[in-house]
Protein backbone atom coordinates (compact mmCIF):
# COMPACT_ATOMS: atom_id res chain seq x y z
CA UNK A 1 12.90 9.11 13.85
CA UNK A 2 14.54 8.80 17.25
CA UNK A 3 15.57 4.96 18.05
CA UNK A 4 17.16 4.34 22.02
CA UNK A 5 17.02 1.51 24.23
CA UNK A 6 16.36 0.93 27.44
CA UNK A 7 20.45 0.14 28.75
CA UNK A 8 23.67 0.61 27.13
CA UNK A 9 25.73 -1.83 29.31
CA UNK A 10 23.96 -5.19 30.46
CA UNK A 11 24.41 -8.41 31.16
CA UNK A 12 23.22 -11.43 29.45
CA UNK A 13 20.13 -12.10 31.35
CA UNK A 14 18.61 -8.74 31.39
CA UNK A 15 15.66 -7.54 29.27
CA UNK A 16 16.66 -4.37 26.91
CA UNK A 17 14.45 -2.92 24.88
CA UNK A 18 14.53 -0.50 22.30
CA UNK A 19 11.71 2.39 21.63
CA UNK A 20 11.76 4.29 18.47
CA UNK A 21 9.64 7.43 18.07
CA UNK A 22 8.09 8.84 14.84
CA UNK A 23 7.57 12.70 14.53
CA UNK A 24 5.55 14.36 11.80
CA UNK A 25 4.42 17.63 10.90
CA UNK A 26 1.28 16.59 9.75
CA UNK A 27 -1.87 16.57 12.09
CA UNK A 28 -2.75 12.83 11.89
CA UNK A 29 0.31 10.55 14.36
CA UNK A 30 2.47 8.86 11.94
CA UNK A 31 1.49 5.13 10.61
CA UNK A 32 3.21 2.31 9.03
CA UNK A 33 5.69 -0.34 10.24
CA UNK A 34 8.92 -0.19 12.26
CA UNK A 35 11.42 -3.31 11.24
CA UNK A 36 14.29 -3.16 14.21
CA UNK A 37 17.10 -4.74 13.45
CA UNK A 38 20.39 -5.87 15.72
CA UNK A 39 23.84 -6.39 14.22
CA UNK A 40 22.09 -6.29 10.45
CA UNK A 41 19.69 -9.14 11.55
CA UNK A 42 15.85 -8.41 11.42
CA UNK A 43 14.46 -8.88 15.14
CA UNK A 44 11.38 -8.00 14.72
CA UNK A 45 8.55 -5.93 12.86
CA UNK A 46 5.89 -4.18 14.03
CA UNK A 47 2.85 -1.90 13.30
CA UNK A 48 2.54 1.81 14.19
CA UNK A 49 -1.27 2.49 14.53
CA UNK A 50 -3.04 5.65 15.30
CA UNK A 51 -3.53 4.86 19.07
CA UNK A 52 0.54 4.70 19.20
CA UNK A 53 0.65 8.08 18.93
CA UNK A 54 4.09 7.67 16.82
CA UNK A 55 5.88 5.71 19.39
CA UNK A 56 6.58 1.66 19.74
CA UNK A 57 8.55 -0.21 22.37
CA UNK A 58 10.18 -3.70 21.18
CA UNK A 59 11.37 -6.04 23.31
CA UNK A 60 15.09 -6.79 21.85
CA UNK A 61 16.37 -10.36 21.89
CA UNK A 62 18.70 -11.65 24.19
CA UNK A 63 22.35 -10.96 23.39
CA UNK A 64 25.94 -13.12 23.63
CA UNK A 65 28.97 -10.97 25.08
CA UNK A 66 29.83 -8.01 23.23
CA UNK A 67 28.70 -5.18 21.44
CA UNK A 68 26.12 -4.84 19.63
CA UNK A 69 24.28 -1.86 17.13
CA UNK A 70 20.54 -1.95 17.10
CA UNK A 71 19.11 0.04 13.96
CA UNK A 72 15.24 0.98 13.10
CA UNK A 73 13.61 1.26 10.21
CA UNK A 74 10.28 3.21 9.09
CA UNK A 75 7.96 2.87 6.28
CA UNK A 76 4.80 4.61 6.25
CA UNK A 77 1.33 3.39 5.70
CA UNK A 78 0.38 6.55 3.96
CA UNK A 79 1.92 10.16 2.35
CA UNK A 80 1.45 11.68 5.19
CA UNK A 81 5.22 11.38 6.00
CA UNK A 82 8.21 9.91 4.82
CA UNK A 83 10.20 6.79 5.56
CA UNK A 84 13.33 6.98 7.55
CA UNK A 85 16.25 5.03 9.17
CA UNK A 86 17.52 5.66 12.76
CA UNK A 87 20.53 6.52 13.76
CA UNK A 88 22.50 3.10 15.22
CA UNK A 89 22.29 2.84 18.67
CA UNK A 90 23.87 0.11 21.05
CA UNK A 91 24.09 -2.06 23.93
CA UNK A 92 27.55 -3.76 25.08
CA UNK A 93 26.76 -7.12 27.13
CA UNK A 94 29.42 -7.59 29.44
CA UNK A 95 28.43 -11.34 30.57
């Protein structure tokens, strides 16, 4: 699973989102849900579907000064493909 978002460096009024990408080696696209968290904190959940094609963009909350480390998490509707954990990723908010 690759997880990146949209802007490393920000500021507090702009939108950053974060897309996360599920590949499999099976035929059918991957399916299941993708819980994104930020600083440990669940953001928001959301469904992978067939039409996605293995790939879901979140809108991310907005942030307070500082850095933060945005995570993803998959787990699969089916055995088609395992569940897995991004690497963190991050986005520093300057002001």
């Amino acid at each position: 699973m690759i997880l990146s978002v949209s802007r490393h460096v920000a500021f507090s009024w702009n939108t950053v989102s974060a897309t996360i990408r599920v590949a499999t080696s099976a035929d059918d696209a991957a399916t299941g849900t993708v819980e994104v968290t930020v600083d440990g904190k669940k953001v928001d959940l959301v469904t992978l579907g067939d039409a996605d094609d293995g790939r879901v963009t979140v809108k991310l909350p907005k942030f307070e000064r500082g850095l933060h480390h945005v995570k993803a998490e998959f787990t699969p509707a089916g055995d088609n493909v395992t569940g897995s954990t991004s690497r963190n990723d991050w986005v520093y908010i300057v002001f």
